[in-house]
PDB file of N, CA and C in Angstrom:
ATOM      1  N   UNK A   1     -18.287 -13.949-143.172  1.00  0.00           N
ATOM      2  CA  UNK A   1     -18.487 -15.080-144.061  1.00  0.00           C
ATOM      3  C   UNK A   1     -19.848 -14.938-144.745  1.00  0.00           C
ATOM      4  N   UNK A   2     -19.567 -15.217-146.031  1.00  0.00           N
ATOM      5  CA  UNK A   2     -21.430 -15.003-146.958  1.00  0.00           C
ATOM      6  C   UNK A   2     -21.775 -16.516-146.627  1.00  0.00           C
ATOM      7  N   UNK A   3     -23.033 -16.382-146.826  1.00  0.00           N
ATOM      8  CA  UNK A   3     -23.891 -18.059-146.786  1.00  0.00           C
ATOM      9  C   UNK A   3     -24.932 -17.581-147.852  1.00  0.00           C
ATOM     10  N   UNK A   4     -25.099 -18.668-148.431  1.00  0.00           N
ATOM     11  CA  UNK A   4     -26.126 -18.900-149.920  1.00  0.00           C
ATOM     12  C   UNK A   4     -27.655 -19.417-149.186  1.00  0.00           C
ATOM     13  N   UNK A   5     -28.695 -18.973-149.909  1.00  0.00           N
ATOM     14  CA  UNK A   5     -29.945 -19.314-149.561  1.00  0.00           C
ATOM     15  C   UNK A   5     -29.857 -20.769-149.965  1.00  0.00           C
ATOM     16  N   UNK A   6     -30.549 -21.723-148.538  1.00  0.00           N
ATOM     17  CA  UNK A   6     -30.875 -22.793-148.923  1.00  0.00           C
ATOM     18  C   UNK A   6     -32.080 -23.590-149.138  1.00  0.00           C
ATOM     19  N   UNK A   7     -32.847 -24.105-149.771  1.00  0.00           N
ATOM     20  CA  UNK A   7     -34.625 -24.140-150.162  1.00  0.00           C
ATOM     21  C   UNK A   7     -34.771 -25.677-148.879  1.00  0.00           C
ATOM     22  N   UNK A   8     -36.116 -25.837-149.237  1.00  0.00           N
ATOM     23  CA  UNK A   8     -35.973 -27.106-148.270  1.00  0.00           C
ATOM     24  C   UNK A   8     -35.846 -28.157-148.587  1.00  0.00           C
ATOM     25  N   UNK A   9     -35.309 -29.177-148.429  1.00  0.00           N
ATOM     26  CA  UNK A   9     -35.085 -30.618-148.570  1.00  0.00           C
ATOM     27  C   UNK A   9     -36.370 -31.210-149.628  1.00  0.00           C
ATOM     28  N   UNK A  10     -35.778 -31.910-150.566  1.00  0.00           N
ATOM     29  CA  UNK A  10     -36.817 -32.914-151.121  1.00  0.00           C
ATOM     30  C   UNK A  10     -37.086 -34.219-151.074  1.00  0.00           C
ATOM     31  N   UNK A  11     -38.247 -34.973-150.452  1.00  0.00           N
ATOM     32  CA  UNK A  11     -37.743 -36.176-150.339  1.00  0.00           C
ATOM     33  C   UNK A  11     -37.914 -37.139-151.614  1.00  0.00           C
ATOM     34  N   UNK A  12     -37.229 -38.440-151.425  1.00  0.00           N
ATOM     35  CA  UNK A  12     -37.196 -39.480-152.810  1.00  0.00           C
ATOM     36  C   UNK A  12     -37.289 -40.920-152.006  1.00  0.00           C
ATOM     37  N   UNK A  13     -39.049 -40.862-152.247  1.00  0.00           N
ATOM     38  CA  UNK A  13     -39.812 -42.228-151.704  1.00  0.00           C
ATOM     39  C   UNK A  13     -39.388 -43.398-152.352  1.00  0.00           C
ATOM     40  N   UNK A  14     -38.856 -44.645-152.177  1.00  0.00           N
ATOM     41  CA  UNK A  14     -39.101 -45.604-152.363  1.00  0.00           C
ATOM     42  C   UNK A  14     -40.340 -46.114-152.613  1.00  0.00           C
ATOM     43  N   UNK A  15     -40.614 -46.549-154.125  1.00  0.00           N
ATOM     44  CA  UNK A  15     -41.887 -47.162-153.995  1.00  0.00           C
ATOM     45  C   UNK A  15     -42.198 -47.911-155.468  1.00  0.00           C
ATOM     46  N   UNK A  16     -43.265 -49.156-155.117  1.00  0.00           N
ATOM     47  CA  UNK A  16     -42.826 -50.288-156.131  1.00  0.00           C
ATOM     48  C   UNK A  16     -43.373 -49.719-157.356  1.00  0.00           C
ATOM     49  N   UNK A  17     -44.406 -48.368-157.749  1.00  0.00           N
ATOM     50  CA  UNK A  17     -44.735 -47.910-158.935  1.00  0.00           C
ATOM     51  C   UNK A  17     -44.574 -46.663-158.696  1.00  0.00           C
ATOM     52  N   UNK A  18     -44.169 -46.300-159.645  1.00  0.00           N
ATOM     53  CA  UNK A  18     -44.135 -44.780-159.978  1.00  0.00           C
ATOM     54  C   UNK A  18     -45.126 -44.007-160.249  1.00  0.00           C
ATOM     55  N   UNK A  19     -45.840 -45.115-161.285  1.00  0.00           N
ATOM     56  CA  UNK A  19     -46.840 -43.924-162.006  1.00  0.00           C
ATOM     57  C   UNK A  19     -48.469 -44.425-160.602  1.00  0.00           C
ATOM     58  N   UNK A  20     -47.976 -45.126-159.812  1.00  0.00           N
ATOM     59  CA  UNK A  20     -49.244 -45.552-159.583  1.00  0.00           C
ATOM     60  C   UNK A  20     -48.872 -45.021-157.996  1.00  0.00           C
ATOM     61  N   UNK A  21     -47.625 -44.692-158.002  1.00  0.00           N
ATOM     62  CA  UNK A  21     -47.807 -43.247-156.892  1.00  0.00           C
ATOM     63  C   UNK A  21     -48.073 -41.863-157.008  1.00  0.00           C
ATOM     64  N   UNK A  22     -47.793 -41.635-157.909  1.00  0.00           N
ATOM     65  CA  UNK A  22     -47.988 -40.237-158.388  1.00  0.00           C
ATOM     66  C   UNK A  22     -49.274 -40.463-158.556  1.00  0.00           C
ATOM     67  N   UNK A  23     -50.415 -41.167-159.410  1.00  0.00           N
ATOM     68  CA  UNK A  23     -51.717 -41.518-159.389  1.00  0.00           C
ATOM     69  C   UNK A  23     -52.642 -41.362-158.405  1.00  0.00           C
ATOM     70  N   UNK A  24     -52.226 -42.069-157.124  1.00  0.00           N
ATOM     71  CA  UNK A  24     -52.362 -41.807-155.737  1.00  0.00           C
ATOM     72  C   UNK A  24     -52.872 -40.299-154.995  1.00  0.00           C
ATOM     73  N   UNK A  25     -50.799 -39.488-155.173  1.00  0.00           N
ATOM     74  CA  UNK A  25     -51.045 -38.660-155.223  1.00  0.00           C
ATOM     75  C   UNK A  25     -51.774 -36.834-155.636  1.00  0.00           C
ATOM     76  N   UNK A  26     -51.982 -37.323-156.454  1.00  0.00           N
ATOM     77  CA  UNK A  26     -52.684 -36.385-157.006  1.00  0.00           C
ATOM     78  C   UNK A  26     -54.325 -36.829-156.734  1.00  0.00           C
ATOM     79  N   UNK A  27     -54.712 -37.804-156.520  1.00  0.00           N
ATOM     80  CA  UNK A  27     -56.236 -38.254-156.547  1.00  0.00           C
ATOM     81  C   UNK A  27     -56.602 -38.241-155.179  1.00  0.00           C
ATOM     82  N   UNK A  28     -55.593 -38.412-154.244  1.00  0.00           N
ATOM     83  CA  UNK A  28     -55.988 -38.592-152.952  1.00  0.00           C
ATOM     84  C   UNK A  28     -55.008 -37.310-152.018  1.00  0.00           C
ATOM     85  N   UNK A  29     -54.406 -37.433-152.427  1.00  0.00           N
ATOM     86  CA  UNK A  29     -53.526 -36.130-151.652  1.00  0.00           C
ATOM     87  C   UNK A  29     -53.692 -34.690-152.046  1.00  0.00           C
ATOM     88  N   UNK A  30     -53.990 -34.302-153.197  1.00  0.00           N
ATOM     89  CA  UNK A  30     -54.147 -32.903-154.377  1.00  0.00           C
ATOM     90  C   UNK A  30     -53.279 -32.439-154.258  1.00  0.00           C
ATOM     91  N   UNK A  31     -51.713 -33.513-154.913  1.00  0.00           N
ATOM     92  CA  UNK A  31     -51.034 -32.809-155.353  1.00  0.00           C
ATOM     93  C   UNK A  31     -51.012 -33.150-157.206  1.00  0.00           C
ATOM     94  N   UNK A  32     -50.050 -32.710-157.457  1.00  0.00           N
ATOM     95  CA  UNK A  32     -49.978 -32.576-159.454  1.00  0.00           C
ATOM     96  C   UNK A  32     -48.686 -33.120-159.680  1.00  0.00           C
ATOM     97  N   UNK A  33     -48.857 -33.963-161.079  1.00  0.00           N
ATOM     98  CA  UNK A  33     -47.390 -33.927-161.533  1.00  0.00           C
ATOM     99  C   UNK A  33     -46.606 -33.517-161.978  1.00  0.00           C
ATOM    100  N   UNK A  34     -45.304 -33.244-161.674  1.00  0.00           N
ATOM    101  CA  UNK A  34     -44.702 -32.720-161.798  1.00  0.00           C
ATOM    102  C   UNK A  34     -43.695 -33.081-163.377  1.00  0.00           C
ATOM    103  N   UNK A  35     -43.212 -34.134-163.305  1.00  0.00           N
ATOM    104  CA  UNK A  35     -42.686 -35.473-164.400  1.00  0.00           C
ATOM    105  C   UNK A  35     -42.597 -36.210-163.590  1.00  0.00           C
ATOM    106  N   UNK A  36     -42.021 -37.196-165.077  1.00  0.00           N
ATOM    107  CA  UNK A  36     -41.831 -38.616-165.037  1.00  0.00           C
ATOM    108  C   UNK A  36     -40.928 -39.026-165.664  1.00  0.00           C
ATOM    109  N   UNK A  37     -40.043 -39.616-165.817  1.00  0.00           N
ATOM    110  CA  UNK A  37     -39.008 -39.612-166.224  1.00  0.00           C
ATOM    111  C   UNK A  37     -39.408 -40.912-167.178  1.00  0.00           C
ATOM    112  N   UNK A  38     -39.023 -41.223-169.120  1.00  0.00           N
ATOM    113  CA  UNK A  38     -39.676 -42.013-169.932  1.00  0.00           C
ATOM    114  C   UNK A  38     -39.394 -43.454-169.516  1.00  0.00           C
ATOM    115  N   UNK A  39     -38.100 -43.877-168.410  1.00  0.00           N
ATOM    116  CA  UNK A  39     -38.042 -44.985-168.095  1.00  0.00           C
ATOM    117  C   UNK A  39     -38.773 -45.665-167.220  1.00  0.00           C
ATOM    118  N   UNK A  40     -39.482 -44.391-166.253  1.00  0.00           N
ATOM    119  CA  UNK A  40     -41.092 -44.777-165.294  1.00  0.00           C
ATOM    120  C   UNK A  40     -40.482 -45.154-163.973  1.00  0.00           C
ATOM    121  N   UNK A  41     -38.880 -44.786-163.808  1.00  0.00           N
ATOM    122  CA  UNK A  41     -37.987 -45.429-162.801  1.00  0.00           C
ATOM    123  C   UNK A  41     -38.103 -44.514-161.512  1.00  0.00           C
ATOM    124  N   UNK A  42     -38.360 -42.618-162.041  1.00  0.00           N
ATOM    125  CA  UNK A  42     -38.195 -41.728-161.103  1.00  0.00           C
ATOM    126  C   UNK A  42     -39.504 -40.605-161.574  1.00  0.00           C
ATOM    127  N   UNK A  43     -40.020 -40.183-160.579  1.00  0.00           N
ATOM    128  CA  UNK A  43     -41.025 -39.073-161.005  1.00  0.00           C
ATOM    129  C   UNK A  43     -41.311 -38.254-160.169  1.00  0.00           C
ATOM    130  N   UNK A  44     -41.774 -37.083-159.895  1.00  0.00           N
ATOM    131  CA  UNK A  44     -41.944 -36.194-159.419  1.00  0.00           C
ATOM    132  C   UNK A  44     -43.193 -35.937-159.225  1.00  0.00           C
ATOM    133  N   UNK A  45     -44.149 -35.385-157.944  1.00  0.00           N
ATOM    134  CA  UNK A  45     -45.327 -34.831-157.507  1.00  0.00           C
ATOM    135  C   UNK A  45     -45.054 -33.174-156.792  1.00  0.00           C
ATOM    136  N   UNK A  46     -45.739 -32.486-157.239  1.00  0.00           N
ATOM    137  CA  UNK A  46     -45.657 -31.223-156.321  1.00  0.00           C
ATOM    138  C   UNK A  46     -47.313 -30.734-155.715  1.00  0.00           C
ATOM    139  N   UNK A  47     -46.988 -29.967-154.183  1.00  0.00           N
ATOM    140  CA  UNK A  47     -48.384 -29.485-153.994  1.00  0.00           C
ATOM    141  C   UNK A  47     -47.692 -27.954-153.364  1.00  0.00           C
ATOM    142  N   UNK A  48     -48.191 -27.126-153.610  1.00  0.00           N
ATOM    143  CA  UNK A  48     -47.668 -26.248-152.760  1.00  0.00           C
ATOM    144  C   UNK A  48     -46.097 -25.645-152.992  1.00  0.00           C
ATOM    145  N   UNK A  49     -45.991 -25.789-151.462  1.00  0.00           N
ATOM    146  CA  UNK A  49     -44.558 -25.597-151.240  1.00  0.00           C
ATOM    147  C   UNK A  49     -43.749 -27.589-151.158  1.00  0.00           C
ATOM    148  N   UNK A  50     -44.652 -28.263-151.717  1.00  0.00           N
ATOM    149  CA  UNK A  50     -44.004 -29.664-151.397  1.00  0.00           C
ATOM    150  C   UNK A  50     -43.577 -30.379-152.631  1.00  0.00           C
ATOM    151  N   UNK A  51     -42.558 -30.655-152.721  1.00  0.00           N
ATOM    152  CA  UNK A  51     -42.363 -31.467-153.848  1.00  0.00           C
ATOM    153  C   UNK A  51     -41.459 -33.140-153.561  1.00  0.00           C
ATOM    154  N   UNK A  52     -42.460 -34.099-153.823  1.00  0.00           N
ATOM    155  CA  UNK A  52     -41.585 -35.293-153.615  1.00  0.00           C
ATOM    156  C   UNK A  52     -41.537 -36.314-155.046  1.00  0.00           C
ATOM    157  N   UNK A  53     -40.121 -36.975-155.107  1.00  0.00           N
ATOM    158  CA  UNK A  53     -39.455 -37.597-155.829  1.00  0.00           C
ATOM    159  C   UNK A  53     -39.948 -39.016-155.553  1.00  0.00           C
ATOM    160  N   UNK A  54     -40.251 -39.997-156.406  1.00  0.00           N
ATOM    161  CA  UNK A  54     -40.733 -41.160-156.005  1.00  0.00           C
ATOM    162  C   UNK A  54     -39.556 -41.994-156.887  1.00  0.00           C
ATOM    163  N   UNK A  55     -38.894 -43.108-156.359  1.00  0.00           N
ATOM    164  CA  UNK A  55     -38.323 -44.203-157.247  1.00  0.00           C
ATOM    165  C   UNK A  55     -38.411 -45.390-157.218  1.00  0.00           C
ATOM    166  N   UNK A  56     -38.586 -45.946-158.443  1.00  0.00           N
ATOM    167  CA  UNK A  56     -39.052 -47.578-158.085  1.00  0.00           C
ATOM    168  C   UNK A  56     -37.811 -48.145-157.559  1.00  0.00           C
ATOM    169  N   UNK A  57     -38.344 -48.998-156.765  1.00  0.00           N
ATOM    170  CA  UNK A  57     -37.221 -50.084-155.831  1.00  0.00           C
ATOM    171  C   UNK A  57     -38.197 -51.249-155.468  1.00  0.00           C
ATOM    172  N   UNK A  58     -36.951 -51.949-155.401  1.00  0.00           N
ATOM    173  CA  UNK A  58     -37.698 -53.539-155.342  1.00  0.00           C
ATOM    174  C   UNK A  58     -38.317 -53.504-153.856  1.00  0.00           C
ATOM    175  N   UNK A  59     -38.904 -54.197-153.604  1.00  0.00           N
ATOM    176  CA  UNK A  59     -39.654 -54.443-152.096  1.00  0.00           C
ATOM    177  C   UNK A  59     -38.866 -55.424-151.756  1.00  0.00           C
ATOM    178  N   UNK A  60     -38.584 -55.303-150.519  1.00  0.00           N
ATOM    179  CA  UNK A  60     -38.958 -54.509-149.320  1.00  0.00           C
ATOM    180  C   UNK A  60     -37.975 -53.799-149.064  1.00  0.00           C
ATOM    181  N   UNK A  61     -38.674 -52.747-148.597  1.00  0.00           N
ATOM    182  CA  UNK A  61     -38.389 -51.587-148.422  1.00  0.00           C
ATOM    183  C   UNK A  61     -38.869 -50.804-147.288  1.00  0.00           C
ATOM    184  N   UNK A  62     -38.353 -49.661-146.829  1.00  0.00           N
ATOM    185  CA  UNK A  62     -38.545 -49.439-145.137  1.00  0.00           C
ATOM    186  C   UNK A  62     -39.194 -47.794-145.432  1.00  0.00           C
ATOM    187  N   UNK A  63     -40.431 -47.743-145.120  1.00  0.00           N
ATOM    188  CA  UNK A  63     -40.901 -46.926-145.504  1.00  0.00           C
ATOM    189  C   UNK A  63     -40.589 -45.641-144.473  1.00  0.00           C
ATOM    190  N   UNK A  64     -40.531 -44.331-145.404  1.00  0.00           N
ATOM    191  CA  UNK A  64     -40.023 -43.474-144.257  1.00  0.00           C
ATOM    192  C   UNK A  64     -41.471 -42.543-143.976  1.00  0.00           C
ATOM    193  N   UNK A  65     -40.902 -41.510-142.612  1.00  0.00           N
ATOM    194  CA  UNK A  65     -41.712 -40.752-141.742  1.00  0.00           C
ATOM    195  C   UNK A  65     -41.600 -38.937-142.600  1.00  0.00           C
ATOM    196  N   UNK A  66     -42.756 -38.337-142.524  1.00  0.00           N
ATOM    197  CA  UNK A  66     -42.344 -37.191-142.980  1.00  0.00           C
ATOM    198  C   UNK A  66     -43.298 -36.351-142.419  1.00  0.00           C
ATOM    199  N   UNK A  67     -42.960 -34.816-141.994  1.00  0.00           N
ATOM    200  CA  UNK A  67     -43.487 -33.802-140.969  1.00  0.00           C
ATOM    201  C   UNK A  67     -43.961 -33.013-142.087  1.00  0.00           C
ATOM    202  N   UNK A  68     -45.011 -32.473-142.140  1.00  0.00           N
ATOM    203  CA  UNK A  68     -45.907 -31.523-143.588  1.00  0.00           C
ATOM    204  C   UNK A  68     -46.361 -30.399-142.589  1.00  0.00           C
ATOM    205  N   UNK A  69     -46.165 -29.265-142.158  1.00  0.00           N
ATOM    206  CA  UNK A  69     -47.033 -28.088-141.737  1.00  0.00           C
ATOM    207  C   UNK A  69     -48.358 -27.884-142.421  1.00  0.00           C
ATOM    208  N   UNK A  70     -48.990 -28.070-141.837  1.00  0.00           N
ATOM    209  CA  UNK A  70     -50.645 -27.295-142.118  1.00  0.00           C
ATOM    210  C   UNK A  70     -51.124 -25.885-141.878  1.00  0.00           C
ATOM    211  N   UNK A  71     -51.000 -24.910-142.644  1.00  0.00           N
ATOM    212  CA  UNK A  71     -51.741 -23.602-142.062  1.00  0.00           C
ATOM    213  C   UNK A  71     -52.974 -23.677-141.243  1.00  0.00           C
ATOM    214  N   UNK A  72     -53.589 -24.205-141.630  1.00  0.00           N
ATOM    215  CA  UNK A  72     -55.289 -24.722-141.535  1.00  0.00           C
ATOM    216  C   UNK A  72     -55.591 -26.398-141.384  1.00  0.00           C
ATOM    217  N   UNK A  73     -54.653 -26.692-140.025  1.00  0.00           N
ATOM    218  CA  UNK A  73     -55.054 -28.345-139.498  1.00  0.00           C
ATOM    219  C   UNK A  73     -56.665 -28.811-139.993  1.00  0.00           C
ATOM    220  N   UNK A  74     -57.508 -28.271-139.680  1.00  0.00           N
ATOM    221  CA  UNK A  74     -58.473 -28.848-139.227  1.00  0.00           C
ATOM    222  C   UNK A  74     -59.185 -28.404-140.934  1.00  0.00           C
ATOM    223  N   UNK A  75     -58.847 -27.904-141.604  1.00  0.00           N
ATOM    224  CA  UNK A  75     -59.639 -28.159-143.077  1.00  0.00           C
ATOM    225  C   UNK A  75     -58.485 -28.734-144.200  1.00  0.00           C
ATOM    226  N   UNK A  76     -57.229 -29.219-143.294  1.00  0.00           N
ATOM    227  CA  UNK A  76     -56.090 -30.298-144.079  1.00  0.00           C
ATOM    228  C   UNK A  76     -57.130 -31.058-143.967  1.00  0.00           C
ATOM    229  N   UNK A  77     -57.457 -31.902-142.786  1.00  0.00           N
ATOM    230  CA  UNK A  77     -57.552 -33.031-142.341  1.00  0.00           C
ATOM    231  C   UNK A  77     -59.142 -33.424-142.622  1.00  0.00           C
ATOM    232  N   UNK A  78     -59.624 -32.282-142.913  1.00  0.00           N
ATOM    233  CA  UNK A  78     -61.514 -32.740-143.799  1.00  0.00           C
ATOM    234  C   UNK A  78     -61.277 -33.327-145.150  1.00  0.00           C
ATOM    235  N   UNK A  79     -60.019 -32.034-145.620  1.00  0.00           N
ATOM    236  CA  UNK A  79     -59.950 -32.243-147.412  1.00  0.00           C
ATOM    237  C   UNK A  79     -59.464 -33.812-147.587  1.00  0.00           C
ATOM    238  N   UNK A  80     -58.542 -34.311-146.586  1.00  0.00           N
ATOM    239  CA  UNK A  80     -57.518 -35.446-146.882  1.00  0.00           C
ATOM    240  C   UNK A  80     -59.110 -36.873-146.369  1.00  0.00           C
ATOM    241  N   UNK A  81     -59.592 -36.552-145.453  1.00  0.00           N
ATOM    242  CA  UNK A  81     -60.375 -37.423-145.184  1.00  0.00           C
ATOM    243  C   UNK A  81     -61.459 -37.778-146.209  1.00  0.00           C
ATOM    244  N   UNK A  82     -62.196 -36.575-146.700  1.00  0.00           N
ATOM    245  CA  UNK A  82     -62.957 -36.368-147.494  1.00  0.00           C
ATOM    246  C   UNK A  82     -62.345 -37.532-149.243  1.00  0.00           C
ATOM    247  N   UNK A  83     -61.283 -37.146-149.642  1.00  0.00           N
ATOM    248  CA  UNK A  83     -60.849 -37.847-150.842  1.00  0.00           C
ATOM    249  C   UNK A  83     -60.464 -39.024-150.407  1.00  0.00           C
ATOM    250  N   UNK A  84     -60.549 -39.429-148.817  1.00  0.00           N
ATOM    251  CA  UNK A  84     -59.872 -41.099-148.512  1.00  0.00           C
ATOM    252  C   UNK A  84     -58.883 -41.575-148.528  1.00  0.00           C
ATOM    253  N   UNK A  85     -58.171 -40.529-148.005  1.00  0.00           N
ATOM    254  CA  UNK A  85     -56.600 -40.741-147.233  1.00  0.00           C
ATOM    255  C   UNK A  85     -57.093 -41.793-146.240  1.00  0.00           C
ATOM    256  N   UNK A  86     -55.483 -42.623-146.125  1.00  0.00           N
ATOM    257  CA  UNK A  86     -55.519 -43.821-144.963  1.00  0.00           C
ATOM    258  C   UNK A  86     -55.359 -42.906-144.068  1.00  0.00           C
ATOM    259  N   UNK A  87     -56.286 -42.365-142.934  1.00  0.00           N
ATOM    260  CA  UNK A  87     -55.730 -41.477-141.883  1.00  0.00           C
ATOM    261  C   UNK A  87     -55.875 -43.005-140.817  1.00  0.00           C
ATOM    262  N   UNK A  88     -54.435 -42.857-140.414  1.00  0.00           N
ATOM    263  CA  UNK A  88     -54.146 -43.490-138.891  1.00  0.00           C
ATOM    264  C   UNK A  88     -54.177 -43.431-137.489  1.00  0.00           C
ATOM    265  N   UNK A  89     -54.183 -42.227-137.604  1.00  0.00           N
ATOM    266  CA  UNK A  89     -54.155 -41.396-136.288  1.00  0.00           C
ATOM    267  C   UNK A  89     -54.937 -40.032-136.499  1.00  0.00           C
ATOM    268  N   UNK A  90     -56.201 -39.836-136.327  1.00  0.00           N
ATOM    269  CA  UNK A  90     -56.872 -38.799-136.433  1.00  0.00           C
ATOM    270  C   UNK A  90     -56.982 -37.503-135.648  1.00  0.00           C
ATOM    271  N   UNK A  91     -57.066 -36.420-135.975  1.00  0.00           N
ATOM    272  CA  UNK A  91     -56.714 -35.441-135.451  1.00  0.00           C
ATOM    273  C   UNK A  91     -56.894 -34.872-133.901  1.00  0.00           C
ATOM    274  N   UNK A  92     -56.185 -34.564-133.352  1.00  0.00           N
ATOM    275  CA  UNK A  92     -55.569 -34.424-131.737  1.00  0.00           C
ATOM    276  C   UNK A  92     -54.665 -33.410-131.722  1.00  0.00           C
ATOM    277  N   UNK A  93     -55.053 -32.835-130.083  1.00  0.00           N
ATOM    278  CA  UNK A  93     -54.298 -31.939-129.993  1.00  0.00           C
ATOM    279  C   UNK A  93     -53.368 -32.719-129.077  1.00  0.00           C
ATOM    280  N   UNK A  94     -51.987 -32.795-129.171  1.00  0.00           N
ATOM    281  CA  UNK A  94     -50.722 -33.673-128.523  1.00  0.00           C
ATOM    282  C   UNK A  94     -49.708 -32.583-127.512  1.00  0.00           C
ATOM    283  N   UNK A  95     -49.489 -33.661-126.872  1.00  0.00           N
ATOM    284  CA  UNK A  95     -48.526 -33.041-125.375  1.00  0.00           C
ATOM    285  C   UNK A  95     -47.551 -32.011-125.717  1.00  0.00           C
ATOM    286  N   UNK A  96     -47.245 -32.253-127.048  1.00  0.00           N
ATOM    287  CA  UNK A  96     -45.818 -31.364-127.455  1.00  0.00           C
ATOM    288  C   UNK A  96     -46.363 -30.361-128.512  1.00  0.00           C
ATOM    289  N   UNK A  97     -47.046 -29.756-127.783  1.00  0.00           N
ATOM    290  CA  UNK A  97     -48.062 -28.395-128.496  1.00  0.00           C
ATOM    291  C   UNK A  97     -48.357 -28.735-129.798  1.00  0.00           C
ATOM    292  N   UNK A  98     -49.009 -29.693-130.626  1.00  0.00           N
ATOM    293  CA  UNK A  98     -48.997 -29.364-131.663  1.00  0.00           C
ATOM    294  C   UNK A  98     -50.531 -30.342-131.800  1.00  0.00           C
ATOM    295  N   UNK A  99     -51.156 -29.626-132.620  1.00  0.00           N
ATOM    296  CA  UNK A  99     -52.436 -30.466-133.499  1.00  0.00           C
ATOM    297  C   UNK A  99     -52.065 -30.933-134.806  1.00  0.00           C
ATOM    298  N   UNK A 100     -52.584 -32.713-134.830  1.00  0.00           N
ATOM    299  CA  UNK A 100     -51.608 -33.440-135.480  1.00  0.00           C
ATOM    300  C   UNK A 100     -52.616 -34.242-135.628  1.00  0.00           C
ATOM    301  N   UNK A 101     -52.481 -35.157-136.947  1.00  0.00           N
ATOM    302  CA  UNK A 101     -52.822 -36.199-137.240  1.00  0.00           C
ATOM    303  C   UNK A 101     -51.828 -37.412-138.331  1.00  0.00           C
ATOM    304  N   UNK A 102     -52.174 -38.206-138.345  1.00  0.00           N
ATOM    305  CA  UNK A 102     -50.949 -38.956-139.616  1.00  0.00           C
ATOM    306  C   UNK A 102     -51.659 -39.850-140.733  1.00  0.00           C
ATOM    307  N   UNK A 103     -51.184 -39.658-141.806  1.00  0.00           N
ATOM    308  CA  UNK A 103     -51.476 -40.775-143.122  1.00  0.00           C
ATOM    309  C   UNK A 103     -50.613 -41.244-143.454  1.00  0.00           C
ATOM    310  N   UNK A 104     -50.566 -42.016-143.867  1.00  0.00           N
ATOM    311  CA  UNK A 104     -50.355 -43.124-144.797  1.00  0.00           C
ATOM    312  C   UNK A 104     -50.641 -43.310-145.925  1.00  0.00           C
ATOM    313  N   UNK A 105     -49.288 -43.880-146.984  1.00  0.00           N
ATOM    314  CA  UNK A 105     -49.739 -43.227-148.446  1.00  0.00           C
ATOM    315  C   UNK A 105     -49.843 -45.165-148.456  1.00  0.00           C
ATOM    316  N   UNK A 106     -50.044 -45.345-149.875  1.00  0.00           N
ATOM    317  CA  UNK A 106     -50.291 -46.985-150.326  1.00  0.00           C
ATOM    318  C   UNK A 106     -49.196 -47.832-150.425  1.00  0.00           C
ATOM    319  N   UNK A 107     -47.824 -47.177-150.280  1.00  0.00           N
ATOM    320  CA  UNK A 107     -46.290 -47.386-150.559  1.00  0.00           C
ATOM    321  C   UNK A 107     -45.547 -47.678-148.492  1.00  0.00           C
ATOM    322  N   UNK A 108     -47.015 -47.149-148.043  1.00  0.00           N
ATOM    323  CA  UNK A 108     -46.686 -47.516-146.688  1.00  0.00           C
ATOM    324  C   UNK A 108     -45.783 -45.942-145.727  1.00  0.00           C
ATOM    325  N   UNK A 109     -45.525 -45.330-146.428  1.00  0.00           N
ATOM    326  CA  UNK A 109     -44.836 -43.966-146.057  1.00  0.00           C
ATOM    327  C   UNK A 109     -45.916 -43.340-144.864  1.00  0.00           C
ATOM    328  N   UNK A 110     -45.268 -42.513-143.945  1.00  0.00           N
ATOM    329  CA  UNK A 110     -46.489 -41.870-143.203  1.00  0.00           C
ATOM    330  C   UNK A 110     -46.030 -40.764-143.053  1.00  0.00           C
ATOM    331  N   UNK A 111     -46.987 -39.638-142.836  1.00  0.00           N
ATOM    332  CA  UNK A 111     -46.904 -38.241-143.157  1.00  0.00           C
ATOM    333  C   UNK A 111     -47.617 -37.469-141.678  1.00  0.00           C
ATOM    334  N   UNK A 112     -46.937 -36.932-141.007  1.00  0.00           N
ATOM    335  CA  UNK A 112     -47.519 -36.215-139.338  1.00  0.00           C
ATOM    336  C   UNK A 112     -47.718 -34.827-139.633  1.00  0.00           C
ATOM    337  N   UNK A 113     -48.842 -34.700-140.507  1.00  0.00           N
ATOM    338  CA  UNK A 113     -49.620 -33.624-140.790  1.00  0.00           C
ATOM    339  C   UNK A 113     -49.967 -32.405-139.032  1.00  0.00           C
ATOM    340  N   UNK A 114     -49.065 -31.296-139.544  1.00  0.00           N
ATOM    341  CA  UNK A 114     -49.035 -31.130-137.955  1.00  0.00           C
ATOM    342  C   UNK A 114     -49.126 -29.140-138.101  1.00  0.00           C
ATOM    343  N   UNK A 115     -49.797 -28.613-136.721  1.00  0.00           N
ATOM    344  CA  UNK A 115     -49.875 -27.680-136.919  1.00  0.00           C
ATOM    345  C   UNK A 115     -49.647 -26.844-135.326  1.00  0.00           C
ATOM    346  N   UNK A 116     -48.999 -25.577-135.016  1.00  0.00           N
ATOM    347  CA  UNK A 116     -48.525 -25.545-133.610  1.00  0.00           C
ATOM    348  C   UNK A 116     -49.892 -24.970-132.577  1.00  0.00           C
ATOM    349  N   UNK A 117     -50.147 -25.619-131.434  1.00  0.00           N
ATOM    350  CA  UNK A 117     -51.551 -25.014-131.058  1.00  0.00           C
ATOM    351  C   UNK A 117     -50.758 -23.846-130.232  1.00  0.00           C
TER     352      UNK A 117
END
């Protein structure tokens, strides 16, 4: 049986502005935009290998969890601190081998910035 290459998942945040997530992101996270779509309803951020979809939706809304690999934990977590990421949980090395910390974007989303010790 053939199988087709599959890339990785993209996620599509719920969140009450578009442009004022993507704003966010790029100022506090260093990622770039990607678009925006002219109705301001759906837009795109990329960093890296990451690319997330943001769409406006009414509040309330249930903000989701998302796992980001770090090559380099410990100069993620200067750069993200340094520009004034909500860090919640600051960096630790955790029971289930991994050095980890978590943010929080302004839309309430949290991100377990994580790397394997």
């Amino acid at each position: 049986m053939v199988t087709t290459k599959l890339a990785q998942p993209v996620a599509e945040l719920p969140v009450e502005d578009v442009e004022k997530a993507q704003a966010y992101y790029v100022e506090v996270l260093g990622f770039y935009i990607a678009w925006l779509d002219d109705s301001k309803w759906i837009g795109s951020v990329q960093r890296d290998d990451i690319a997330i979809f943001f769409r406006k939706t009414e509040t309330p809304f249930t903000p989701n969890i998302h796992w980001v690999f770090a090559e380099d934990i410990d100069a993620s977590y200067k750069e993200l601190m340094n520009k004034g990421a909500d860090i919640i949980d600051h960096i630790e090395n955790k029971p289930w081998n991994q050095r980890q910390f978590t943010i929080r974007d302004l839309n309430g989303h949290l991100f377990y910035v994580h790397h394997a010790i």
